[in-house]
N, C-alpha and C. Protein backbone atom coordinates (compact mmCIF):
# COMPACT_ATOMS: atom_id res chain seq x y z
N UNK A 1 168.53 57.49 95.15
CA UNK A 1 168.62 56.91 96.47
C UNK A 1 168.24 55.43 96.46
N UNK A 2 167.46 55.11 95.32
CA UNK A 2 167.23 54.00 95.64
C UNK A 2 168.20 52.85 94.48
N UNK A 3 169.09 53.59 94.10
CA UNK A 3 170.16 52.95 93.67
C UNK A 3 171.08 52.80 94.66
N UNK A 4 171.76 53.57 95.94
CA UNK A 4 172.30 54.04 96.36
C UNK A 4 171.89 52.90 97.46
N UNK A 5 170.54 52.55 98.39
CA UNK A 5 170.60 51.82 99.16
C UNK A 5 168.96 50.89 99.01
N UNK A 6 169.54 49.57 97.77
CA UNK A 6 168.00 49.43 97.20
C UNK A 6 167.47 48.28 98.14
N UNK A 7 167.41 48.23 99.31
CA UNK A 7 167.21 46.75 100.37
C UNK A 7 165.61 47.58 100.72
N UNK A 8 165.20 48.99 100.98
CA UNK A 8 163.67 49.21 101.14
C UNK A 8 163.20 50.48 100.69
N UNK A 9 163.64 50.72 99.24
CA UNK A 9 163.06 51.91 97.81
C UNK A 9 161.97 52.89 98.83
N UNK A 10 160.67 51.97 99.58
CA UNK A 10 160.04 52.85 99.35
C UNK A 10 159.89 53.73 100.89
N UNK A 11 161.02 53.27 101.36
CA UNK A 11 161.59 54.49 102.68
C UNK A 11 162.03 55.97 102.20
N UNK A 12 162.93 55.78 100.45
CA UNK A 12 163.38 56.91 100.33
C UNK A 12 161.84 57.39 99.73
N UNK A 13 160.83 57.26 99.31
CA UNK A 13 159.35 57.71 98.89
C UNK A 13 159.60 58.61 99.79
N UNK A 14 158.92 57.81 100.92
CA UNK A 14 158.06 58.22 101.80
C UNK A 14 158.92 60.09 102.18
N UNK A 15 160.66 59.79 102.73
CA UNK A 15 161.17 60.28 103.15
C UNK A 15 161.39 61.38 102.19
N UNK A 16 161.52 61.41 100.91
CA UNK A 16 162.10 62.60 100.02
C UNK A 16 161.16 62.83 99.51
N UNK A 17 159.61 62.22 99.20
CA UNK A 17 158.59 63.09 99.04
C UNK A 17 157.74 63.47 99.56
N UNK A 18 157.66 63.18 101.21
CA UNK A 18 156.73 63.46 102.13
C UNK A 18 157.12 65.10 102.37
N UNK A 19 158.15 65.79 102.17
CA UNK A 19 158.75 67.34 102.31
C UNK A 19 158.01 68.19 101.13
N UNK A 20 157.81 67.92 100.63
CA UNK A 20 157.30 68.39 99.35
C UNK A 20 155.85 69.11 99.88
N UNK A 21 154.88 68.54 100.18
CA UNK A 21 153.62 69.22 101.01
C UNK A 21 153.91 70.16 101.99
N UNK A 22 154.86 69.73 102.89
CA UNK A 22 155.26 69.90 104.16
C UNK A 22 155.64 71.52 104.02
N UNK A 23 156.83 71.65 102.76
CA UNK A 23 157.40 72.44 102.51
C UNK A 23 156.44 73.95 101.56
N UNK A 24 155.70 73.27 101.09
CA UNK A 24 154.24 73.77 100.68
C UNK A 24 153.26 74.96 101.61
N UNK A 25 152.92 73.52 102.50
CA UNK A 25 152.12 73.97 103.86
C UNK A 25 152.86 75.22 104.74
N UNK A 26 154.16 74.99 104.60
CA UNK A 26 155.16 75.82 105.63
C UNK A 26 155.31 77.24 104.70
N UNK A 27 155.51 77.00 103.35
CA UNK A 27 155.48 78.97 102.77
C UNK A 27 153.94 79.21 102.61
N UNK A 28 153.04 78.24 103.00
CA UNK A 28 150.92 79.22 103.12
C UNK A 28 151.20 79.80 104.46
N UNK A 29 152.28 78.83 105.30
CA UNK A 29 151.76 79.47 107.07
C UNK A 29 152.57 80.69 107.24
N UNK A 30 154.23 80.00 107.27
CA UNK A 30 155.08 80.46 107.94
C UNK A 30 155.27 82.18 107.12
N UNK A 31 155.62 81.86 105.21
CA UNK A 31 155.98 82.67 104.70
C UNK A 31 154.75 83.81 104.02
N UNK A 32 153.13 83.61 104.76
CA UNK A 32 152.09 84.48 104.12
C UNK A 32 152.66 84.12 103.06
N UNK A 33 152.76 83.13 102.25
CA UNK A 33 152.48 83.16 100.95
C UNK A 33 150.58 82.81 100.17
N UNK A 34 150.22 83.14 99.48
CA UNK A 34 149.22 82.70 98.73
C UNK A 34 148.99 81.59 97.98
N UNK A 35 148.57 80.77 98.92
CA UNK A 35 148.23 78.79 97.72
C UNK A 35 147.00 78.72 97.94
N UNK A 36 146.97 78.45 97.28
CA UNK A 36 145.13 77.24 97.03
C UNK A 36 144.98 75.97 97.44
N UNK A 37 144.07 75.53 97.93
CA UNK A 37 144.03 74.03 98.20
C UNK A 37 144.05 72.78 96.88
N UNK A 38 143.87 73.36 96.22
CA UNK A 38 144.69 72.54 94.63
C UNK A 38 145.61 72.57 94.94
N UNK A 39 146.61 73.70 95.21
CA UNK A 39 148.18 73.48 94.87
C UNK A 39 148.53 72.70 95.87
N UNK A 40 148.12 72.56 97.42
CA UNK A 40 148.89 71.50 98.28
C UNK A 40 148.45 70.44 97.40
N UNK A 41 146.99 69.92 97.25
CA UNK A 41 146.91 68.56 96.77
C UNK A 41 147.58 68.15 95.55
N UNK A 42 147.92 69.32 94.68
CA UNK A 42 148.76 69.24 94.08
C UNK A 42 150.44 68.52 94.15
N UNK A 43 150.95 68.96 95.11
CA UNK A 43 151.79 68.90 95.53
C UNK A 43 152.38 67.67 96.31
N UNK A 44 151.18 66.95 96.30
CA UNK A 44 150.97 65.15 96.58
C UNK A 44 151.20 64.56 95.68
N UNK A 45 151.18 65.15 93.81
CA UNK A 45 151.55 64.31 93.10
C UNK A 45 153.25 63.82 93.29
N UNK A 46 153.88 64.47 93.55
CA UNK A 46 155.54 64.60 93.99
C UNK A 46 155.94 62.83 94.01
N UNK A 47 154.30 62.10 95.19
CA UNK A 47 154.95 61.00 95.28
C UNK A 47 155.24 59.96 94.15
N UNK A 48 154.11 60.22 92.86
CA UNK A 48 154.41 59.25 91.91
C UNK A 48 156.04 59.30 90.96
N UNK A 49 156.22 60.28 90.44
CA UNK A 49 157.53 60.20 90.55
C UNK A 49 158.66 59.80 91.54
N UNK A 50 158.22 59.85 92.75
CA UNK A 50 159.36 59.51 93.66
C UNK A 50 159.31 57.92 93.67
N UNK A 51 158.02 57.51 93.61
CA UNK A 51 157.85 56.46 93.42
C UNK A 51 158.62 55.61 92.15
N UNK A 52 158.72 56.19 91.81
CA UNK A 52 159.18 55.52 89.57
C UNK A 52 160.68 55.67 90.32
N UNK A 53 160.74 56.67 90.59
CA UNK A 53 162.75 56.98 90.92
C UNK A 53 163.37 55.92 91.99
N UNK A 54 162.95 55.88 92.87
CA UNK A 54 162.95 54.59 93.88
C UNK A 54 162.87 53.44 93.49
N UNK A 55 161.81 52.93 93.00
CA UNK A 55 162.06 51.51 92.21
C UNK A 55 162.57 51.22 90.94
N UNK A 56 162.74 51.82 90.22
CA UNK A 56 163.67 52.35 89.41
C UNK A 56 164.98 51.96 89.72
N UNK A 57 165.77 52.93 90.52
CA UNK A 57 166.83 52.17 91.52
C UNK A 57 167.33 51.68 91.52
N UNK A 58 166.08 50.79 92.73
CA UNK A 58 165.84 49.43 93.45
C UNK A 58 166.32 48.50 92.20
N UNK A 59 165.62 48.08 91.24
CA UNK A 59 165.57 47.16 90.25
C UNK A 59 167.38 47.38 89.60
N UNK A 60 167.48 48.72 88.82
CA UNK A 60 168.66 48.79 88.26
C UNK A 60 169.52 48.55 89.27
N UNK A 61 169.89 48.81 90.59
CA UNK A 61 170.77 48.46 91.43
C UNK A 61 171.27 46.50 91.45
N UNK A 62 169.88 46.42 91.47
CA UNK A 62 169.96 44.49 91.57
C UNK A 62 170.31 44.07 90.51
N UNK A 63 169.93 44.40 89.31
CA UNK A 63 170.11 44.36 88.12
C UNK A 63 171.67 44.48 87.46
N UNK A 64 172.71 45.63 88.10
CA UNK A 64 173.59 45.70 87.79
C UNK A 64 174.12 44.45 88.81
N UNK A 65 174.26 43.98 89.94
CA UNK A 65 174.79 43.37 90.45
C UNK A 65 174.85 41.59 90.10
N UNK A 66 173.26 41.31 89.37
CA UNK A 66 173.50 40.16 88.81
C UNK A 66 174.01 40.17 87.47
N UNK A 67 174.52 41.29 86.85
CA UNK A 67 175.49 41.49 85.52
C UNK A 67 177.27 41.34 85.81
N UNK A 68 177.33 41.70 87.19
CA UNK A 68 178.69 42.48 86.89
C UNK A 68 179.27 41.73 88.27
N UNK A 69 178.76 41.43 89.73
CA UNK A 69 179.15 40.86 90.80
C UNK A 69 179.24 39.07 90.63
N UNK A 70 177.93 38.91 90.33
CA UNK A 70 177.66 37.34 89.87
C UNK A 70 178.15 36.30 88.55
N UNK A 71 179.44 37.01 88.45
CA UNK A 71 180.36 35.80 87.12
C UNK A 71 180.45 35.02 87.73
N UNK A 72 180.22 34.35 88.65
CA UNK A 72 181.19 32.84 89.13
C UNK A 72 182.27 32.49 88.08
């Protein structure tokens, strides 16, 4: 995503790894499932990778464009 639209990387963070807990929190409530409070906080690590993938991206996106758009 953050190749896809790299003008603010860390919107897709927030947005594609903020579900990750969420989705967590929702099978302890909704689905009686059994978690531990490790595994949500666990489940916060999600953002550092999303983080690397996003700017990641971001950079290769700009990166290809001053290779391949910018011949004058």
């Amino acid at each position: 995503l953050g190749f896809a639209r790299p003008q603010r990387p860390w919107r897709w963070t927030l947005l594609v790894c903020a579900f990750v807990p969420v989705a967590r929190l929702a099978a302890a409530f909704l689905l009686r499932q059994y978690t531990e409070r490790a595994e949500i906080w666990e489940s916060l690590l999600a953002f550092l990778p999303g983080v690397v993938g996003a700017y990641s991206g971001h950079f290769l996106r700009n990166l290809a464009q001053r290779i391949f758009l910018d011949e004058g």
